[in-house]
PDB file of N, CA and C in Angstrom:
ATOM      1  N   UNK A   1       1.377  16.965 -26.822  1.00  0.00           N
ATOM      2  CA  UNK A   1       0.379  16.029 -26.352  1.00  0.00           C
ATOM      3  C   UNK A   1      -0.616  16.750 -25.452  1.00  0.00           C
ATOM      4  N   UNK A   2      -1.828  16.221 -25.540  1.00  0.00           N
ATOM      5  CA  UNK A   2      -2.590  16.878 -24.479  1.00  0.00           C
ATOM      6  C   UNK A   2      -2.882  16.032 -22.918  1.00  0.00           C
ATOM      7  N   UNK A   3      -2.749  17.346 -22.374  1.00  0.00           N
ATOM      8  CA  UNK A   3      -3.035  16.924 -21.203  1.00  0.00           C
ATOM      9  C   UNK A   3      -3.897  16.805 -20.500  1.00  0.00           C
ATOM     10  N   UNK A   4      -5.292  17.009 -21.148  1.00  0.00           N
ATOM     11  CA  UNK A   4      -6.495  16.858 -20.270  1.00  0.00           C
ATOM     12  C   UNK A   4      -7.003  15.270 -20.287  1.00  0.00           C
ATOM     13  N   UNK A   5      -7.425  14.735 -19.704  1.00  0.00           N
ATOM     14  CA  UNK A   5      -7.756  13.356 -19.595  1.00  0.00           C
ATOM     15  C   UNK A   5      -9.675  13.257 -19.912  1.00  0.00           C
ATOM     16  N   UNK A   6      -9.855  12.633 -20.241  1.00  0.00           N
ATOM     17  CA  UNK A   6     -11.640  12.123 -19.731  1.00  0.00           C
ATOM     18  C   UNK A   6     -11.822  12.062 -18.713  1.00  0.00           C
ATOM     19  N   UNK A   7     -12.883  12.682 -18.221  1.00  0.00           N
ATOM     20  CA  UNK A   7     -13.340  12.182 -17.198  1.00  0.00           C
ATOM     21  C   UNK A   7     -13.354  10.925 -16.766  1.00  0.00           C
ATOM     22  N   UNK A   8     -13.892   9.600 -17.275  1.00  0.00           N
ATOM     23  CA  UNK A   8     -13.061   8.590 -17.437  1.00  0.00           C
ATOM     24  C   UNK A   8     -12.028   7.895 -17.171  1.00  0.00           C
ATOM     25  N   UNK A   9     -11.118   8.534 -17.570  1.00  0.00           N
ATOM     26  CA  UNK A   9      -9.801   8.088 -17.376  1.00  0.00           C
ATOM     27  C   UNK A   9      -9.677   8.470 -16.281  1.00  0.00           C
ATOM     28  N   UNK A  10      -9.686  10.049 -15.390  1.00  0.00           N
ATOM     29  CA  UNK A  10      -9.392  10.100 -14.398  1.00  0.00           C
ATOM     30  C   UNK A  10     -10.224   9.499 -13.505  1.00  0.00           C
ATOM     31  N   UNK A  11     -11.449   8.761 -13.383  1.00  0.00           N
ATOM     32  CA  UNK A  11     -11.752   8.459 -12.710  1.00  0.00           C
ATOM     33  C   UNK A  11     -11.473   6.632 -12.224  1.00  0.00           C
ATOM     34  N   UNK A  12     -10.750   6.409 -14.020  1.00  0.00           N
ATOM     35  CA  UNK A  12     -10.078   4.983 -13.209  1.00  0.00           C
ATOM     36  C   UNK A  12      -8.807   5.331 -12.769  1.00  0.00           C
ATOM     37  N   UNK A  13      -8.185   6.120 -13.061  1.00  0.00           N
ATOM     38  CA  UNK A  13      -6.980   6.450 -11.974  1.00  0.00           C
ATOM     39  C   UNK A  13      -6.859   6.330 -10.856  1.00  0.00           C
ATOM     40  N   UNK A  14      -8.391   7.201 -10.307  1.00  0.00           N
ATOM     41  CA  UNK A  14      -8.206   7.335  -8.835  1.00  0.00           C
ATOM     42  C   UNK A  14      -8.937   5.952  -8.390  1.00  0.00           C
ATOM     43  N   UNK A  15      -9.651   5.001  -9.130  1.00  0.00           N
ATOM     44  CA  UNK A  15     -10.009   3.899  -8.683  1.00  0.00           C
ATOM     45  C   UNK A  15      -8.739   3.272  -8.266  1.00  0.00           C
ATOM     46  N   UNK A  16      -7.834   3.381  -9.241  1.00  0.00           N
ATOM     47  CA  UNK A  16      -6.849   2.480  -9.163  1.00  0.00           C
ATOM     48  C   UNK A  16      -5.642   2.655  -8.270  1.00  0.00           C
ATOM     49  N   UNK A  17      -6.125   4.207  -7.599  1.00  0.00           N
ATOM     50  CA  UNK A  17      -5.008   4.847  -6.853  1.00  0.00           C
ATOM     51  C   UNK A  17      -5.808   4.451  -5.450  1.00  0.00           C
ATOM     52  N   UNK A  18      -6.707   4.298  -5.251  1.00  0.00           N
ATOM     53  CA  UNK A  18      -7.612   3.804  -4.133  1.00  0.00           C
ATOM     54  C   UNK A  18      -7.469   2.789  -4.028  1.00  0.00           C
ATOM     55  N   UNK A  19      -7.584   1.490  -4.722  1.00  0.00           N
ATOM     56  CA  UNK A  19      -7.235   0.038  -4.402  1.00  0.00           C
ATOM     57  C   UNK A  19      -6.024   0.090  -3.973  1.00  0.00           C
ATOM     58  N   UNK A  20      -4.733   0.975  -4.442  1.00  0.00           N
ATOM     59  CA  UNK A  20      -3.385   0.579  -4.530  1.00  0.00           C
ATOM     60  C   UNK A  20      -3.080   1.267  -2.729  1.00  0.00           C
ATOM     61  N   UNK A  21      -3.694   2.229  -2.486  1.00  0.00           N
ATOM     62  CA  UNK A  21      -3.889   2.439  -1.081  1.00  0.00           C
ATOM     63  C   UNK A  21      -4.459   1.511  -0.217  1.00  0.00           C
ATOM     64  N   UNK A  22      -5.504   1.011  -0.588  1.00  0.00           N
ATOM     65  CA  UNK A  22      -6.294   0.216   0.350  1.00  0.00           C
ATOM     66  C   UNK A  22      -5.158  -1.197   0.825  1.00  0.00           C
ATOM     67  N   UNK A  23      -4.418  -1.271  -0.583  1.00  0.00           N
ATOM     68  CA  UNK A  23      -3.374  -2.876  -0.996  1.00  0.00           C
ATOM     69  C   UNK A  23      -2.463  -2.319  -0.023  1.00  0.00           C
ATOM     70  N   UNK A  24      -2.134  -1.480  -0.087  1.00  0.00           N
ATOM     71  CA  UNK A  24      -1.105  -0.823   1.266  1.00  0.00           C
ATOM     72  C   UNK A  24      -1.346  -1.083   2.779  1.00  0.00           C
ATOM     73  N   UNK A  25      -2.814  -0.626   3.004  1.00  0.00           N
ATOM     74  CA  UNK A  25      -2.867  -0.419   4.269  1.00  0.00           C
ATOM     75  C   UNK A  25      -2.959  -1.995   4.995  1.00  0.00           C
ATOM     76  N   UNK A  26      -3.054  -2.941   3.695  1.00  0.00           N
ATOM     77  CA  UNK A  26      -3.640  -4.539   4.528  1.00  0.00           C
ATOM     78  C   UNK A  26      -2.688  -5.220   4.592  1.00  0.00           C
ATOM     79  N   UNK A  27      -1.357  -4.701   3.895  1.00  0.00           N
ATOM     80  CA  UNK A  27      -0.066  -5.074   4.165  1.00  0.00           C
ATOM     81  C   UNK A  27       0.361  -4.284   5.562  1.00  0.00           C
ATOM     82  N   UNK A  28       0.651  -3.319   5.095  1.00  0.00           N
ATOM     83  CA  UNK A  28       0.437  -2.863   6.582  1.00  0.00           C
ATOM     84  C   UNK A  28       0.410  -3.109   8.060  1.00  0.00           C
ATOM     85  N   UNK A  29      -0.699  -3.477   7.803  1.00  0.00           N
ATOM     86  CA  UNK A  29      -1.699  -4.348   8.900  1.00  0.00           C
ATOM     87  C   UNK A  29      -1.322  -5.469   8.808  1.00  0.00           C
ATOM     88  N   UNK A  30      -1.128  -6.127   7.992  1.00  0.00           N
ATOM     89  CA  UNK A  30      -0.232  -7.670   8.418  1.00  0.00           C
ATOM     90  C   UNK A  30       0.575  -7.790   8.899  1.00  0.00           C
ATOM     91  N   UNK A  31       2.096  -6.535   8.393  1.00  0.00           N
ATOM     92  CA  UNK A  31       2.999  -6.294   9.004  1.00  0.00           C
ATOM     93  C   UNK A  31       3.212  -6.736  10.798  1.00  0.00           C
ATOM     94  N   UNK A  32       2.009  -5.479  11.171  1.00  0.00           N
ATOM     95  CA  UNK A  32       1.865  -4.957  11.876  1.00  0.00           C
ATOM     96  C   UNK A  32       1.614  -6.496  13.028  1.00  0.00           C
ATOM     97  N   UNK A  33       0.837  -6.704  12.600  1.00  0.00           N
ATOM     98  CA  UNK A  33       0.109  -8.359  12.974  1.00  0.00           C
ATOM     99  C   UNK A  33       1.829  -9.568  13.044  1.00  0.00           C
ATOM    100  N   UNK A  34       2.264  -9.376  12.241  1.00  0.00           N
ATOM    101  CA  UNK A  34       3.166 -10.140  12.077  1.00  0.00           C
ATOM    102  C   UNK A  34       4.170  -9.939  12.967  1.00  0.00           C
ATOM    103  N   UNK A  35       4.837  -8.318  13.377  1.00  0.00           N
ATOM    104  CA  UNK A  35       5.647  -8.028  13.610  1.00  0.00           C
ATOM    105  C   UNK A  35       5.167  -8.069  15.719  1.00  0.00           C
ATOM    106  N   UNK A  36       3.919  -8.097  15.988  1.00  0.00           N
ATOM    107  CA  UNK A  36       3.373  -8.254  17.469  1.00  0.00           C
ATOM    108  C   UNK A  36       3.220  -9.648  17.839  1.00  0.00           C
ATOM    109  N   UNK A  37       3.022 -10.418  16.436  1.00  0.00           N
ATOM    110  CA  UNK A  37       2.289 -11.872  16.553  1.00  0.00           C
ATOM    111  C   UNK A  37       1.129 -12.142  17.507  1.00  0.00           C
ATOM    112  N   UNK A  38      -0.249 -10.987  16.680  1.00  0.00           N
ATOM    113  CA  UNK A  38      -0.871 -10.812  17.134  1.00  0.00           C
ATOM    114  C   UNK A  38      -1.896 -11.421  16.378  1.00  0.00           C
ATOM    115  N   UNK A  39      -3.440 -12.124  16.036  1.00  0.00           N
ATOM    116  CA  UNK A  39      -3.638 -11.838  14.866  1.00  0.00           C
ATOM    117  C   UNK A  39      -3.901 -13.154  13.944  1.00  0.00           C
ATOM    118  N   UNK A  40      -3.886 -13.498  12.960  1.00  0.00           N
ATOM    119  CA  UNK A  40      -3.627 -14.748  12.416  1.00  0.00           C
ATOM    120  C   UNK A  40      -1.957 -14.830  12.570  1.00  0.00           C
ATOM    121  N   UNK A  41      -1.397 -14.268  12.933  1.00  0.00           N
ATOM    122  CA  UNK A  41       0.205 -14.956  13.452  1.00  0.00           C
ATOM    123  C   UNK A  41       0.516 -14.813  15.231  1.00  0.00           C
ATOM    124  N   UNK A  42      -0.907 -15.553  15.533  1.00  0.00           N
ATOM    125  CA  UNK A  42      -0.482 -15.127  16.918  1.00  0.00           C
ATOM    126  C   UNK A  42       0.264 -16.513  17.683  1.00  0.00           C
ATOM    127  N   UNK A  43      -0.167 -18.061  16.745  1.00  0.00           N
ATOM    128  CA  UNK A  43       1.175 -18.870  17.156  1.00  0.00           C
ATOM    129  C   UNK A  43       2.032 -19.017  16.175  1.00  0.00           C
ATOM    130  N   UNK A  44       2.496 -17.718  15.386  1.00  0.00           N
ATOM    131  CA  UNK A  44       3.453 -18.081  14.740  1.00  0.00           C
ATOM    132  C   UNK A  44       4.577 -17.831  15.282  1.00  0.00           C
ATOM    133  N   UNK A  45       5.966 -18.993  15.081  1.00  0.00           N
ATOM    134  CA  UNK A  45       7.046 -18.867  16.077  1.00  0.00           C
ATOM    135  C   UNK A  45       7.697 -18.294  15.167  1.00  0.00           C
ATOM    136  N   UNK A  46       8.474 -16.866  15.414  1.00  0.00           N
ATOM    137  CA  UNK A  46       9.306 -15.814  15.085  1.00  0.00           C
ATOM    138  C   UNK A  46       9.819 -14.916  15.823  1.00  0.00           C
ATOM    139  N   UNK A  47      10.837 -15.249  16.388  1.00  0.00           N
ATOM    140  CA  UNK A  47      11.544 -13.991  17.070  1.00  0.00           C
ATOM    141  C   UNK A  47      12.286 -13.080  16.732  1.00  0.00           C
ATOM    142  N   UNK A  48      12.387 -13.000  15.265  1.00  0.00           N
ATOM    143  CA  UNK A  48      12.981 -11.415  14.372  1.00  0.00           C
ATOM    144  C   UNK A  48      11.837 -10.991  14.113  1.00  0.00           C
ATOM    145  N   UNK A  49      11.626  -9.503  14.441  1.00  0.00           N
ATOM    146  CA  UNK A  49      10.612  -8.835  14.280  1.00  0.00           C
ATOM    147  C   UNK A  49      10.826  -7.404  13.111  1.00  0.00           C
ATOM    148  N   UNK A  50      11.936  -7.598  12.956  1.00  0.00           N
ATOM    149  CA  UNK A  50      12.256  -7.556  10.966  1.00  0.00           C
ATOM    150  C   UNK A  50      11.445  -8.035   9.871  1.00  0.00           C
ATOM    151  N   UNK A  51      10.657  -9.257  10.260  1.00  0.00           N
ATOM    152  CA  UNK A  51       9.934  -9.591   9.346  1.00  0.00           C
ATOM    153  C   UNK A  51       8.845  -8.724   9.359  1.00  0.00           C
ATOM    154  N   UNK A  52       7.700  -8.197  10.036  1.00  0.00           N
ATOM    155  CA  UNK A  52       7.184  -7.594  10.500  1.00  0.00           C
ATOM    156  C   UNK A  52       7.227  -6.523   9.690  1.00  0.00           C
ATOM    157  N   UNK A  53       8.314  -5.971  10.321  1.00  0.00           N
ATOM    158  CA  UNK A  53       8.960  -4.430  10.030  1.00  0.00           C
ATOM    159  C   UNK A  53       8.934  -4.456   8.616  1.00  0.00           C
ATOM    160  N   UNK A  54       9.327  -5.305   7.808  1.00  0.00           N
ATOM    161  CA  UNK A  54       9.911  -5.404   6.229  1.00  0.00           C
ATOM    162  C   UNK A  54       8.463  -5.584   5.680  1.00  0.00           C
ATOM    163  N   UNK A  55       7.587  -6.099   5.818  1.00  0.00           N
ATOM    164  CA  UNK A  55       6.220  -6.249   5.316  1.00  0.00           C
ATOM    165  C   UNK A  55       5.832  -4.986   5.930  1.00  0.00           C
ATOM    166  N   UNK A  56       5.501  -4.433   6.798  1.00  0.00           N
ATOM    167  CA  UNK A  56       5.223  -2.865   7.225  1.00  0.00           C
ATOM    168  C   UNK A  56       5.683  -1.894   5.915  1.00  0.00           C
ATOM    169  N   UNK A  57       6.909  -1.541   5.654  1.00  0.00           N
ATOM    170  CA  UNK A  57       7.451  -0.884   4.820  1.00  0.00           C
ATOM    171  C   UNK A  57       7.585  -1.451   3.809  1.00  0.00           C
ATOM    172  N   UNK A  58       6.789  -2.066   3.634  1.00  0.00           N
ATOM    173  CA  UNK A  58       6.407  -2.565   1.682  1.00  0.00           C
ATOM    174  C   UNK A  58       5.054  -2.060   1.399  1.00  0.00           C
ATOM    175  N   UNK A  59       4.240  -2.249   2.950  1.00  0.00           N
ATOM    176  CA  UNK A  59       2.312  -1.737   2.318  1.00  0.00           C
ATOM    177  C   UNK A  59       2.815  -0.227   2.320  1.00  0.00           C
ATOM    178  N   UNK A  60       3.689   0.710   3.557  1.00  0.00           N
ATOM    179  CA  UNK A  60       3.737   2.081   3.210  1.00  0.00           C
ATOM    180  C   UNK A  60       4.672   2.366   2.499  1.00  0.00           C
ATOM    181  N   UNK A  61       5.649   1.351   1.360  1.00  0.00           N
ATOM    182  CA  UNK A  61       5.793   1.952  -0.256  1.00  0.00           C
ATOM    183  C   UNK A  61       4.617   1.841  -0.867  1.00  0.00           C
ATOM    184  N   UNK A  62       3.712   0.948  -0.837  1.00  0.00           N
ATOM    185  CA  UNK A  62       2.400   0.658  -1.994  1.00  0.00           C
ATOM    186  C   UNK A  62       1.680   2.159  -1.571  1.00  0.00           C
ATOM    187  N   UNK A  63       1.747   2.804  -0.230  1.00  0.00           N
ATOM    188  CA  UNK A  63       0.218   3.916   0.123  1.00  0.00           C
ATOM    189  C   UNK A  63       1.438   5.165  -0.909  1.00  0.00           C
ATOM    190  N   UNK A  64       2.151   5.158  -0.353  1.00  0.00           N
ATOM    191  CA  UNK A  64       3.219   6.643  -1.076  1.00  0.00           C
ATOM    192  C   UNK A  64       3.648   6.730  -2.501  1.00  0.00           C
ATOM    193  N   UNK A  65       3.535   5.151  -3.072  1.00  0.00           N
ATOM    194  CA  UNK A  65       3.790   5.731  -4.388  1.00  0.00           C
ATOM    195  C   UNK A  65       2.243   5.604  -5.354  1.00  0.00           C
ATOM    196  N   UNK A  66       1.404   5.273  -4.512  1.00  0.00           N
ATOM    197  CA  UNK A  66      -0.372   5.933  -5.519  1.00  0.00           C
ATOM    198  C   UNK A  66      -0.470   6.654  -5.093  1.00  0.00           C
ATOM    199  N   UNK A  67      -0.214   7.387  -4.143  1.00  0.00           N
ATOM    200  CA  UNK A  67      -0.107   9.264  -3.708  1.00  0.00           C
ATOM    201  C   UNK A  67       0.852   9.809  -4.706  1.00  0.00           C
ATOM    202  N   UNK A  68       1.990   9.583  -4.843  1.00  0.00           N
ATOM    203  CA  UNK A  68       2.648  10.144  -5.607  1.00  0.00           C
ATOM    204  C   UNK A  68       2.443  10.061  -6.959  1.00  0.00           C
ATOM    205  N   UNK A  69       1.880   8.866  -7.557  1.00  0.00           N
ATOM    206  CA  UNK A  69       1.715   8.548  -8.835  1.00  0.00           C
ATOM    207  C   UNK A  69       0.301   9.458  -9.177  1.00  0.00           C
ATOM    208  N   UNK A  70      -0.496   9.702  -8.593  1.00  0.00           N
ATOM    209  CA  UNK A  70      -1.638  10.359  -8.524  1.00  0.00           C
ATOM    210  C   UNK A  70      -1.819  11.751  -8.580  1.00  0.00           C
ATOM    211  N   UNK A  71      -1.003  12.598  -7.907  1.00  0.00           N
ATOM    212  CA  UNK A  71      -0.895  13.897  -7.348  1.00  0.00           C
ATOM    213  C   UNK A  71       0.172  14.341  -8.299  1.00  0.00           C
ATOM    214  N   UNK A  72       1.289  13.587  -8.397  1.00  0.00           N
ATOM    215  CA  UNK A  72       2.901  14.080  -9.269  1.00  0.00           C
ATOM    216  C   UNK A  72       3.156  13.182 -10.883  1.00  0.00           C
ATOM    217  N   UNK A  73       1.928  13.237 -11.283  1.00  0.00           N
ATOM    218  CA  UNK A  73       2.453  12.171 -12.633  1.00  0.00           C
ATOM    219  C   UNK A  73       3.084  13.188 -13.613  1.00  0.00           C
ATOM    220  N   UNK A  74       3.837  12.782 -14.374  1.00  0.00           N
ATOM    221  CA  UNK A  74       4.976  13.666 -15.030  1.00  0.00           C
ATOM    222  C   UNK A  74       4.693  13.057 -16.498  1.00  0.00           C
ATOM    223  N   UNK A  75       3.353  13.370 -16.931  1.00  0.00           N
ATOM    224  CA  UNK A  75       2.728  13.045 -18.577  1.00  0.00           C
ATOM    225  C   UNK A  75       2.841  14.261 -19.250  1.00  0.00           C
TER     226      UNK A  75
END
């Protein structure tokens, strides 16, 4: 098989590796928001800050695996 792509193609890749980052970082940031109850959850009543934490480490799986899917694809 070949491995050179279109220009094209790689360039919706990295579109798509850019949204899938960006989808990361606003989880993230919600997390983040969620887990201070700062924010649009600033009267939200929650005193496990697990929730937080668990939405945190879901946007930075979404940023690490379009880095990885991007940089390490195995075609």
């Amino acid at each position: 098989m070949a491995k050179n792509k279109s220009k094209i193609d790689q360039a919706v890749a990295w579109v798509f590796t850019l949204c899938r980052i960006a989808i990361g970082i606003v989880v993230s940031k919600t997390g983040y928001d969620l887990a201070n109850g700062t924010g649009s959850f600033a009267y939200y009543e929650s005193d496990n800050i697990m929730t937080g934490v668990f939405v945190m480490s879901i946007g930075i799986y979404f940023v690490f695996t379009g880095i990885r899917r991007q940089f390490f694809s195995d075609e």
